[in-house]
N, C-alpha and C. Protein backbone atom coordinates (compact mmCIF):
# COMPACT_ATOMS: atom_id res chain seq x y z
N UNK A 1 90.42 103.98 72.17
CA UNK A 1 89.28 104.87 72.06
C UNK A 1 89.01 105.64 73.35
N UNK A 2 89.17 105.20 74.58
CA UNK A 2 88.86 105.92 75.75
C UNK A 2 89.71 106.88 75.85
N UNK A 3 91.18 106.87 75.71
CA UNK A 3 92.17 107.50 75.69
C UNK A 3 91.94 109.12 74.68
N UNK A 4 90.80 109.38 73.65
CA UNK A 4 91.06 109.79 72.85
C UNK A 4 89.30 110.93 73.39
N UNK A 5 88.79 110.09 74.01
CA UNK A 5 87.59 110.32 74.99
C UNK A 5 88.16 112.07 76.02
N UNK A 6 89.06 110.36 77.01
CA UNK A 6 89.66 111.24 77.82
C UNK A 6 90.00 112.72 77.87
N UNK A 7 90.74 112.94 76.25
CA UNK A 7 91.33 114.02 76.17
C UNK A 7 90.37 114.63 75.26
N UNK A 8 89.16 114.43 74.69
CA UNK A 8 88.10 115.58 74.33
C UNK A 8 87.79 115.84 75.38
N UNK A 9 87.26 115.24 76.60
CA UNK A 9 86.47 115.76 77.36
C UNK A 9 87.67 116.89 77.98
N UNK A 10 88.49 116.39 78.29
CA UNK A 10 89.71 117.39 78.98
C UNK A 10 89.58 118.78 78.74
N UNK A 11 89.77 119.04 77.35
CA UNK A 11 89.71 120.32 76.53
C UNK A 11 88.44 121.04 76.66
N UNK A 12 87.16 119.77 76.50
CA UNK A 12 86.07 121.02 76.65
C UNK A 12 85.78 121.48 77.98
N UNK A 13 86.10 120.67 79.41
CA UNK A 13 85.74 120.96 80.37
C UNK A 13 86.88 121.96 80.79
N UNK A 14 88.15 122.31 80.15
CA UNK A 14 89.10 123.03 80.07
C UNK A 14 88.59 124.80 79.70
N UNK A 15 87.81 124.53 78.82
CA UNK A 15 87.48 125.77 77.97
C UNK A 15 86.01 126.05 78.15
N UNK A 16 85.61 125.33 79.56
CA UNK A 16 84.30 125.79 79.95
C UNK A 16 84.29 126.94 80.43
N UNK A 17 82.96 127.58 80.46
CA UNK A 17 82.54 129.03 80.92
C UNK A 17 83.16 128.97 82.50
N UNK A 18 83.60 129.83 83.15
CA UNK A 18 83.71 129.99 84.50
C UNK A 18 82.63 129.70 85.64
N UNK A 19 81.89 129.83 85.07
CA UNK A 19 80.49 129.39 86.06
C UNK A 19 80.45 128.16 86.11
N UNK A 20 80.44 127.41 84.65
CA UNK A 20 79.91 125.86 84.83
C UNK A 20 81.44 125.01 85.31
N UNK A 21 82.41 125.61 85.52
CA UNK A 21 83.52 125.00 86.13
C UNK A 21 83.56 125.17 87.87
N UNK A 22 82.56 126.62 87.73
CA UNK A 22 81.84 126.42 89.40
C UNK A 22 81.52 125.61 90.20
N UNK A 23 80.66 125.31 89.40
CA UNK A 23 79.39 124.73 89.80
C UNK A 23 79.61 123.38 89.84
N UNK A 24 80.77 122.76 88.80
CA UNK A 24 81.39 121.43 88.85
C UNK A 24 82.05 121.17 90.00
N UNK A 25 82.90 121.96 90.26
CA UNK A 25 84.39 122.07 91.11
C UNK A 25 83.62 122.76 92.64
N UNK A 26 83.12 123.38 92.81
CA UNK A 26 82.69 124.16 93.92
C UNK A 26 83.29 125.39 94.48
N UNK A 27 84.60 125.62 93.24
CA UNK A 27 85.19 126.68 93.46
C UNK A 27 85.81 127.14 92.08
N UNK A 28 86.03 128.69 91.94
CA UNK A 28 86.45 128.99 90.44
C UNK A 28 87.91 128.40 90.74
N UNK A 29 88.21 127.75 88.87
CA UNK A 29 89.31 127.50 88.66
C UNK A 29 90.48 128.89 88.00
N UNK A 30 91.67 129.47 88.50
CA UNK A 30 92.38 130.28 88.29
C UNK A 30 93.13 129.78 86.88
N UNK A 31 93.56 128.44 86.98
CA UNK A 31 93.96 127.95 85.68
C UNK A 31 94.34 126.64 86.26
N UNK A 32 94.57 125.98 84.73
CA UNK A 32 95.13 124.11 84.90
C UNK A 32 95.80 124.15 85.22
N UNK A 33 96.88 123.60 85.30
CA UNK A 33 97.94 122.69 85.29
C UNK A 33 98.17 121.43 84.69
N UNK A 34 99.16 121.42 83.60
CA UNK A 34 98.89 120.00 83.19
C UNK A 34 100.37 119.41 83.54
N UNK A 35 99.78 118.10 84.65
CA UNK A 35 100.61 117.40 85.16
C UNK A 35 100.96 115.95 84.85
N UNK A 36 101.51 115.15 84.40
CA UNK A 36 101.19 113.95 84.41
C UNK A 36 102.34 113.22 84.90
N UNK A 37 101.75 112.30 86.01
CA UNK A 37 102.37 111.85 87.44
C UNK A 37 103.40 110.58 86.84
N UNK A 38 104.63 110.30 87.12
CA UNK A 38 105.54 109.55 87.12
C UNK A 38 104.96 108.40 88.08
N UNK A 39 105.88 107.38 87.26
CA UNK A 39 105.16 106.19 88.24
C UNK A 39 106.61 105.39 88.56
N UNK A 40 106.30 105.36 89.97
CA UNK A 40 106.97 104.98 90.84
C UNK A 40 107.35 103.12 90.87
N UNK A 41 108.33 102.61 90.49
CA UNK A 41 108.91 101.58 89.86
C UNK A 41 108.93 100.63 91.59
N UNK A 42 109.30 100.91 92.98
CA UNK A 42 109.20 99.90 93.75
C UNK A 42 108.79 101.10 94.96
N UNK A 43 107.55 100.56 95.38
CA UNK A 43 107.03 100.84 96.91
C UNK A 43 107.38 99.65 97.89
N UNK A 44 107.48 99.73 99.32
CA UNK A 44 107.39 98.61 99.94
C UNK A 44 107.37 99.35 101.29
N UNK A 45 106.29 98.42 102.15
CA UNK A 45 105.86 98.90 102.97
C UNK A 45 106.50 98.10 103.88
N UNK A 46 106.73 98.28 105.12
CA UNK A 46 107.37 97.57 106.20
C UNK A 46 106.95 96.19 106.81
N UNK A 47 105.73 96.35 107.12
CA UNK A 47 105.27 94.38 107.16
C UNK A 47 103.18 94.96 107.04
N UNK A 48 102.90 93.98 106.58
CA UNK A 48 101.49 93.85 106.30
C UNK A 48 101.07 92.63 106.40
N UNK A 49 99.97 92.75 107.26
CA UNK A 49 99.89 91.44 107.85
C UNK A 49 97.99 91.16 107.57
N UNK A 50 97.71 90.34 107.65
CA UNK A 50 96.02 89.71 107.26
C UNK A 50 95.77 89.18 108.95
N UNK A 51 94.09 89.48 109.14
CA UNK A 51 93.98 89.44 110.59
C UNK A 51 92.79 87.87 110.75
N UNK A 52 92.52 87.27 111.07
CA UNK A 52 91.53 86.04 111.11
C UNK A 52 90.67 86.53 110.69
N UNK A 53 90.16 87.72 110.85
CA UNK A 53 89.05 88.21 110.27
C UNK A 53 88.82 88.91 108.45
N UNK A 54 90.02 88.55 108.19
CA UNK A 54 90.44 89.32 106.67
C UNK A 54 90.92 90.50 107.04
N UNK A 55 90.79 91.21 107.64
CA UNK A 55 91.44 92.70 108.02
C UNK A 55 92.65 93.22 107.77
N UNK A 56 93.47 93.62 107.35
CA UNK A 56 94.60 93.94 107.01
C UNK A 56 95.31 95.00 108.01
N UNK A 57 96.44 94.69 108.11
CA UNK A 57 97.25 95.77 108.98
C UNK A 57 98.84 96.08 108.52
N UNK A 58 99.21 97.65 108.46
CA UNK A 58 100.17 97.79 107.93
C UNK A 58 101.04 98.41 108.96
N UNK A 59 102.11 98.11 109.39
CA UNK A 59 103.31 98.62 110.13
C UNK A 59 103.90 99.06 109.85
N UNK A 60 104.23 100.49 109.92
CA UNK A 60 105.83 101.15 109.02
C UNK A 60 106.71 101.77 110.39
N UNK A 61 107.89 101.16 110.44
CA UNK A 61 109.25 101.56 111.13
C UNK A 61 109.52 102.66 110.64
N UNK A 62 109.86 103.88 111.71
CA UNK A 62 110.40 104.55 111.35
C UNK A 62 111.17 105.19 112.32
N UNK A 63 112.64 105.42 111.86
CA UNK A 63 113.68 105.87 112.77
C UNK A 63 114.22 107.47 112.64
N UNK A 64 113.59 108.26 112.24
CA UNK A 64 113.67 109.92 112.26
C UNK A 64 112.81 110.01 111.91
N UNK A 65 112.03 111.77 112.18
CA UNK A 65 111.01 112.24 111.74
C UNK A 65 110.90 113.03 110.62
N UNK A 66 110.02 112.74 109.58
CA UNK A 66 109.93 112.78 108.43
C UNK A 66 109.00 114.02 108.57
N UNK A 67 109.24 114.72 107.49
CA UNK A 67 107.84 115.93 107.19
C UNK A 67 106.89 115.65 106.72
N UNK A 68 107.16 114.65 105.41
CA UNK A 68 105.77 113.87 105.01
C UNK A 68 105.58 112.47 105.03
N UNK A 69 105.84 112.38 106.59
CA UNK A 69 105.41 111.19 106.37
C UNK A 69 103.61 110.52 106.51
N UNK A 70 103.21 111.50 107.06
CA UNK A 70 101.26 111.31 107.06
C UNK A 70 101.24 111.18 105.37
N UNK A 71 102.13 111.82 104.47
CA UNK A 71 101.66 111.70 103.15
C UNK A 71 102.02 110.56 102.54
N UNK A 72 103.03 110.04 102.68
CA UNK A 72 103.63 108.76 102.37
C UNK A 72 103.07 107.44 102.87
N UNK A 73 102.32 107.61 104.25
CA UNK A 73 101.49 106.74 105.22
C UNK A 73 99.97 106.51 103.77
N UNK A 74 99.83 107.68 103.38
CA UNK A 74 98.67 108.04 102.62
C UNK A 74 98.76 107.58 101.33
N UNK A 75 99.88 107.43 100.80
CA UNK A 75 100.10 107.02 99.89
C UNK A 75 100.29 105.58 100.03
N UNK A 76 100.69 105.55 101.08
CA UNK A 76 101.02 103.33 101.06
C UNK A 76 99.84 102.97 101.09
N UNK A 77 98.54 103.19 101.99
CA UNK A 77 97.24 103.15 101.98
C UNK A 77 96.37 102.98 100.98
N UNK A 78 96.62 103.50 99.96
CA UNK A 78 95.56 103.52 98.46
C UNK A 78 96.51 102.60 97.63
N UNK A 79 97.76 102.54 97.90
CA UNK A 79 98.85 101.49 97.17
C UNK A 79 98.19 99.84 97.79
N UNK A 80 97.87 100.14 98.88
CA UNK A 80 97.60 98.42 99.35
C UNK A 80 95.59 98.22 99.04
N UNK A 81 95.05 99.74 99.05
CA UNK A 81 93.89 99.46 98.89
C UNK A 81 94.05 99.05 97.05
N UNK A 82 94.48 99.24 96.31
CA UNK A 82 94.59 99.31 94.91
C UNK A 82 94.99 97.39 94.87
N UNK A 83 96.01 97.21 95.53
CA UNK A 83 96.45 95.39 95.07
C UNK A 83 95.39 94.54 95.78
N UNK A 84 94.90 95.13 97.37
CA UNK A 84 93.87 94.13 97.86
C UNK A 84 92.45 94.07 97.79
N UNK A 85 92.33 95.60 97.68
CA UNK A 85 91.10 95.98 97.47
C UNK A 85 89.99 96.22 98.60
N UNK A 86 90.88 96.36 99.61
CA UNK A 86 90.28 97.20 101.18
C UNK A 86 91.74 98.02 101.87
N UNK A 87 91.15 98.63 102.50
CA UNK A 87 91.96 99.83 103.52
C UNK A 87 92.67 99.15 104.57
N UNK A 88 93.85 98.97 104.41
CA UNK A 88 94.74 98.60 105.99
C UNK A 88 94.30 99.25 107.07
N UNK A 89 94.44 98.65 108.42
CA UNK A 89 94.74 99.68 109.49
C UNK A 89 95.96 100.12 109.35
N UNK A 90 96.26 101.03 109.95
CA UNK A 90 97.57 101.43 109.79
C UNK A 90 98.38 101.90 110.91
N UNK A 91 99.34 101.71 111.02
CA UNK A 91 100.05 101.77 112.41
C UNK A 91 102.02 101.96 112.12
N UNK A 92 102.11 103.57 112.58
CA UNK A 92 103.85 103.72 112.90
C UNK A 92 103.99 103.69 113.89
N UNK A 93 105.15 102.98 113.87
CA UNK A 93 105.85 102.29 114.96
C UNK A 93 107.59 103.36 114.89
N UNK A 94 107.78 104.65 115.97
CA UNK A 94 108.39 105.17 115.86
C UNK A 94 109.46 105.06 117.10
N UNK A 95 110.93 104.37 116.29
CA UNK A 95 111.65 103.75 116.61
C UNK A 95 113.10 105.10 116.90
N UNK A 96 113.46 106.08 116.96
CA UNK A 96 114.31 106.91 116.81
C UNK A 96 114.45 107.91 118.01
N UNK A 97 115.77 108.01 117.87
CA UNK A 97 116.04 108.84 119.41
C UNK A 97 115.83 110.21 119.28
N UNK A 98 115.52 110.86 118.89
CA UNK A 98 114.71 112.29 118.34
C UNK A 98 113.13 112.13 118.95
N UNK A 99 112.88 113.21 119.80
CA UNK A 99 111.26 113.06 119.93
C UNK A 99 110.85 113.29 119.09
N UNK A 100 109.78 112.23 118.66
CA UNK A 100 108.63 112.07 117.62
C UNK A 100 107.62 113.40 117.42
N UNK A 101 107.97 113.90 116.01
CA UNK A 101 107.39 115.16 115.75
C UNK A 101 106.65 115.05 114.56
N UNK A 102 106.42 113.79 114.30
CA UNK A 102 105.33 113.79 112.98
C UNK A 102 104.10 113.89 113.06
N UNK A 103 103.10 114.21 112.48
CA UNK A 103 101.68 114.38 112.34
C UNK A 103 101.50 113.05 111.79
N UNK A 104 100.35 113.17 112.15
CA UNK A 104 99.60 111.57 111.56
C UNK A 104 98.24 111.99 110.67
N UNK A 105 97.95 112.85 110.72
CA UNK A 105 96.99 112.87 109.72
C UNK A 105 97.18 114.00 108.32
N UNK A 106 96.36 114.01 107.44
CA UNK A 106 96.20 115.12 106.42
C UNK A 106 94.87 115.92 106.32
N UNK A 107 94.43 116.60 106.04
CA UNK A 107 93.41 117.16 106.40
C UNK A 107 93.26 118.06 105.13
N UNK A 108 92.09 118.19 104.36
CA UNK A 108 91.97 119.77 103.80
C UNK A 108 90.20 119.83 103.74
N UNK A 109 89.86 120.40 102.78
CA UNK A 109 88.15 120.39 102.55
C UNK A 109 88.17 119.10 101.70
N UNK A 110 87.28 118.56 102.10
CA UNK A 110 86.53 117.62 101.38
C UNK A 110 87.43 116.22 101.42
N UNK A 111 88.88 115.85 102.49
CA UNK A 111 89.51 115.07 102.63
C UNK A 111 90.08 115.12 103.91
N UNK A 112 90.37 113.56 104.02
CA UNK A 112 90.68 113.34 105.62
C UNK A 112 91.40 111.94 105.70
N UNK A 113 92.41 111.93 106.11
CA UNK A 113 93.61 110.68 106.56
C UNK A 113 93.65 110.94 107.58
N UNK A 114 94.25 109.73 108.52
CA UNK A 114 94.45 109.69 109.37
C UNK A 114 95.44 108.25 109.98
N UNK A 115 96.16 107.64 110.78
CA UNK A 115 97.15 107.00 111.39
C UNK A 115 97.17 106.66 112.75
N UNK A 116 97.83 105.60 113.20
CA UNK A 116 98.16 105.99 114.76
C UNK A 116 99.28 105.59 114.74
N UNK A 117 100.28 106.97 115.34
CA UNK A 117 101.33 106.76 115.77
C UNK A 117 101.76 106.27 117.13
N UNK A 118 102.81 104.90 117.26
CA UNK A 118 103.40 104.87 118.50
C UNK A 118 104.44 105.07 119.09
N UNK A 119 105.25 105.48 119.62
CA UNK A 119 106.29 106.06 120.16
C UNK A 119 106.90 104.82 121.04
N UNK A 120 108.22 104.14 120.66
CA UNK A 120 108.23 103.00 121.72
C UNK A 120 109.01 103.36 122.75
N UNK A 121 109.79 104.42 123.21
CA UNK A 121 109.71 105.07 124.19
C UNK A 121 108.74 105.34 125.15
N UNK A 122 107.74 105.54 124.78
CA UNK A 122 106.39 105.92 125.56
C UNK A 122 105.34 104.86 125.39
N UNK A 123 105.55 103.37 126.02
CA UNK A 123 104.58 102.42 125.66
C UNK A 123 103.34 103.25 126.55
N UNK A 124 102.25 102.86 125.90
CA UNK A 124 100.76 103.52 126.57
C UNK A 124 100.63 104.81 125.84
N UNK A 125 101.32 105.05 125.08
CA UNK A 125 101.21 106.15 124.08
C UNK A 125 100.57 106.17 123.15
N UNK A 126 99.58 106.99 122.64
CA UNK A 126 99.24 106.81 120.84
C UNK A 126 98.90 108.23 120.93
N UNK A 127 99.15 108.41 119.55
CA UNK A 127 99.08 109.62 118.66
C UNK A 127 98.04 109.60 117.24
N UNK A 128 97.10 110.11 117.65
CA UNK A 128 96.18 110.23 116.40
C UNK A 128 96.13 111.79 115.88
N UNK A 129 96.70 112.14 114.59
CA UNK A 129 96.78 112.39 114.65
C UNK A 129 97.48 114.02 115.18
N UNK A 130 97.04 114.96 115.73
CA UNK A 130 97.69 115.88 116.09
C UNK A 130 97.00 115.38 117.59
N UNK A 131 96.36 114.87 118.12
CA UNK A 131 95.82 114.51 119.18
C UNK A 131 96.67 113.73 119.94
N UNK A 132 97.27 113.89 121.29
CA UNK A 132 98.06 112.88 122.35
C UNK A 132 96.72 112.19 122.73
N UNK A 133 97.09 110.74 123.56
CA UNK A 133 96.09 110.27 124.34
C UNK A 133 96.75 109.59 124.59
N UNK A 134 97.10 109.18 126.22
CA UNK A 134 98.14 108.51 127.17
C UNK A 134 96.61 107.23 127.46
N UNK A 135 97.27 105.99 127.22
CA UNK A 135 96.06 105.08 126.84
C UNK A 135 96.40 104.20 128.53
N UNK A 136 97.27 104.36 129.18
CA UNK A 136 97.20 103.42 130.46
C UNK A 136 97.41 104.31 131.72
């Protein structure tokens, strides 16, 4: 029954007036898109670890620089908030002889990720983001 919900409401909020899709959205919609997302059969994140305090922390190795990897960081994030049911810290650990050229965060309106990258070349290094900060 929800399933059947789902897709009335779809259609009418589909075939709403332009204004009240305004006023929903905060911006006019040009048109849908109807997408429906494949699901991804094995994720695995590099080590995740639980802190005395319950806290969670996630480590991902990485040995070249990736284009998306702030998105993939972003995506492991809601993957571990979804099985544990809180937000890792999160922490790359960038292992590769190429200077480290990844971004660590995502950014648009109304959203915001973010990471800290370390460079083990450069211990005393972190990278937040598009931000350097030489920490010693």
């Amino acid at each position: 029954m929800p399933h059947e919900y789902d897709i009335a409401l779809k259609v009418l909020l589909q075939r709403s007036a332009d204004l009240t899709m305004q006023e929903i959205a905060g911006v006019a919609i040009a048109k849908w898109l109807n997408v429906e997302f494949p699901e991804v059969q094995s994720t695995r994140v590099d080590l995740l670890g639980e802190t005395a305090a319950g806290g969670l922390v996630h480590i991902e190795l990485q040995s070249n620089n990736d284009a998306i990897m702030a998105l993939r960081m972003a995506e492991y994030c809601l993957r571990v908030y979804r099985v544990f049911g809180k937000f890792p810290r999160q922490v790359l650990l960038y292992v590769g002889e190429d200077p480290m050229r990844m971004q660590a965060e995502l950014t648009s309106p109304g959203f915001s990720f973010r990471y800290r990258m370390i460079d083990i070349r450069w211990p005393g290094t972190n990278w937040h983001g598009s931000a350097y900060q030489r920490t010693s």
